[in-house]
C-alpha atoms as a PDB file:
ATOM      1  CA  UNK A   1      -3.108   0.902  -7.635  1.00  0.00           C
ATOM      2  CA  UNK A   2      -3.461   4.076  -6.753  1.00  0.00           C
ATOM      3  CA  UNK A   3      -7.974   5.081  -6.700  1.00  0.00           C
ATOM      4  CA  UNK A   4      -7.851   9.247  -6.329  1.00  0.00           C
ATOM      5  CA  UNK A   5     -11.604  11.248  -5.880  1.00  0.00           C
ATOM      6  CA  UNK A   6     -12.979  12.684  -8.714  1.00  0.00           C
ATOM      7  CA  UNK A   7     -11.784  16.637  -9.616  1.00  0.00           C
ATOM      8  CA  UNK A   8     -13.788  19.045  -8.554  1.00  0.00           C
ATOM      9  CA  UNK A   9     -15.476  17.144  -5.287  1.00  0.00           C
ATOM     10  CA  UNK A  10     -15.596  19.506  -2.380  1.00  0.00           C
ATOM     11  CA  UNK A  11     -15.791  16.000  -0.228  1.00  0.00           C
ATOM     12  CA  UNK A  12     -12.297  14.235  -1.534  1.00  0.00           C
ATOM     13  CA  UNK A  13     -12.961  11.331   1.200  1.00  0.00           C
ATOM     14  CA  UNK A  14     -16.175  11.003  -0.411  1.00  0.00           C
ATOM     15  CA  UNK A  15     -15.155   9.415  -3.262  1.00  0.00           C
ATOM     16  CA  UNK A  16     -12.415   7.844  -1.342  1.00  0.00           C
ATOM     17  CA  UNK A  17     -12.626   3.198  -1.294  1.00  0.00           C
ATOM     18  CA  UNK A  18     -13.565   2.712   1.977  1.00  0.00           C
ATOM     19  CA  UNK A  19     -10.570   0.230   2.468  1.00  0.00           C
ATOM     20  CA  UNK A  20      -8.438   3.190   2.062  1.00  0.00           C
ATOM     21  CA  UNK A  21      -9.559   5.078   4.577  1.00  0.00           C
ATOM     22  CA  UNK A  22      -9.462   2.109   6.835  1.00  0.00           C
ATOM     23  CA  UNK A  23      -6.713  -0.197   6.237  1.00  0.00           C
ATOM     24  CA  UNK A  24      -4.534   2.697   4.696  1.00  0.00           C
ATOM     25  CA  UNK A  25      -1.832   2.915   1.550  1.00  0.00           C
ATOM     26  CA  UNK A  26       2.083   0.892   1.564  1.00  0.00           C
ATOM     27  CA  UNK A  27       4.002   3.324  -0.386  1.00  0.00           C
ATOM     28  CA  UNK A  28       7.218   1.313  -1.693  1.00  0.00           C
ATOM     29  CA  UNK A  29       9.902   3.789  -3.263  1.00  0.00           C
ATOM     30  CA  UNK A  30      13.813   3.497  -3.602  1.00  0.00           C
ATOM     31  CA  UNK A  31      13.879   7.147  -3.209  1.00  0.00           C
ATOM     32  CA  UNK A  32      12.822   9.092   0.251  1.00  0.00           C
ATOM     33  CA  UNK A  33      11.894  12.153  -1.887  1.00  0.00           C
ATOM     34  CA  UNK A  34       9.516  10.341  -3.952  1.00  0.00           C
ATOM     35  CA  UNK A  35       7.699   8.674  -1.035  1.00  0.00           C
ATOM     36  CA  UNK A  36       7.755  12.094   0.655  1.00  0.00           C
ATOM     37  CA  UNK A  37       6.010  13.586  -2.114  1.00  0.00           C
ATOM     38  CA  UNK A  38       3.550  10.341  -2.478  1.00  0.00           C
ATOM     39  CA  UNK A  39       2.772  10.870   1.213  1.00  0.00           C
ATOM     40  CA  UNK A  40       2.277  14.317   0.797  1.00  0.00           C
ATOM     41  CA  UNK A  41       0.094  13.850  -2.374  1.00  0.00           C
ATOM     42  CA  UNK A  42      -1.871  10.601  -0.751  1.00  0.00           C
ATOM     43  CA  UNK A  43      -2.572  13.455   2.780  1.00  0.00           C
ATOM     44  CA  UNK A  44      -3.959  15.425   0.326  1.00  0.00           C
ATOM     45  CA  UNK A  45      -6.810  13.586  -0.918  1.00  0.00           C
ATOM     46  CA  UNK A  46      -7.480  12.952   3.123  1.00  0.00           C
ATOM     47  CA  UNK A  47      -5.371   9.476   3.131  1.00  0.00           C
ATOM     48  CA  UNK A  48      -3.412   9.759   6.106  1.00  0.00           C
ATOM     49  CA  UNK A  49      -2.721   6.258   7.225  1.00  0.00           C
ATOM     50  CA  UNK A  50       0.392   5.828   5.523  1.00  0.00           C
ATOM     51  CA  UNK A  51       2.970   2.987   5.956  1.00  0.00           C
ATOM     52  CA  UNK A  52       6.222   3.717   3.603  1.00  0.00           C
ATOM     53  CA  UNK A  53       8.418   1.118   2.922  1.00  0.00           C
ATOM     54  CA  UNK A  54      11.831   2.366   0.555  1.00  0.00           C
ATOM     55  CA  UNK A  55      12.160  -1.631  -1.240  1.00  0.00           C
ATOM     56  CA  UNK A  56      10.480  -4.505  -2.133  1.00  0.00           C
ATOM     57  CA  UNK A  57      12.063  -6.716   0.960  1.00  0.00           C
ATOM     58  CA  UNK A  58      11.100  -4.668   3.332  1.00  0.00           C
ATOM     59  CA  UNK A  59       8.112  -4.011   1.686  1.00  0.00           C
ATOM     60  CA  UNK A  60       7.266  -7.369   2.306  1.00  0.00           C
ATOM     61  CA  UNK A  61       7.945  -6.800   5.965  1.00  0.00           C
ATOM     62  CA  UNK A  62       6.190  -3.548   6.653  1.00  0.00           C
ATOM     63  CA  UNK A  63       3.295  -5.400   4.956  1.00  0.00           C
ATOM     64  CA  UNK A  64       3.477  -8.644   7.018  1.00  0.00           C
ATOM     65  CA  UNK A  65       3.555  -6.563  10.127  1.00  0.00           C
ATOM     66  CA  UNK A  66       0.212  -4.589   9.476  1.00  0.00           C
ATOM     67  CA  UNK A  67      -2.962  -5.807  10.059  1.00  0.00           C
ATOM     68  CA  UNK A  68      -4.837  -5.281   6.841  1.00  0.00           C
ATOM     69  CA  UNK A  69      -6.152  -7.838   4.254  1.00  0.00           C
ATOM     70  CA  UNK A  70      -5.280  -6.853   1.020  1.00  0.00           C
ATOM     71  CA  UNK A  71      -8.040  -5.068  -1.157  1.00  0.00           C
ATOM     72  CA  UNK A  72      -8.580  -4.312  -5.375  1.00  0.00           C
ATOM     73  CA  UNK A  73      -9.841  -1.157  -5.246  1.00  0.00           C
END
């Protein structure tokens, strides 16, 4: 799930789940473009811990080797 501020905030981070600015975003895309412009998109809105991952397996992985606890935002 991807939670992005409300339009028009001069503040993005404001608006931002606090477990996103924390614990950061796994980005899991086939294609390096697409993650490149999800990265760029997620920096953006002032998300810039960022862990990619470009499948599912080694999604799995990436996520493993972080030390987050999942979070529903």
């Amino acid at each position: 799930m991807i939670y992005l501020p409300a339009a028009g905030n001069s503040d993005p981070e404001a608006d931002l789940h606090p477990a996103i600015l924390s614990q950061g975003v796994l980005v899991v895309d086939d294609n390096p473009v697409q993650r490149a412009n999800i990265r760029a998109s997620l920096e953006a809105f002032g998300i810039h811990r960022i862990h990619e991952a470009a499948d599912g397996a080694s999604a799995l992985q990436r996520f493993r080797s972080l030390p987050v606890r999942p979070t529903k935002c």
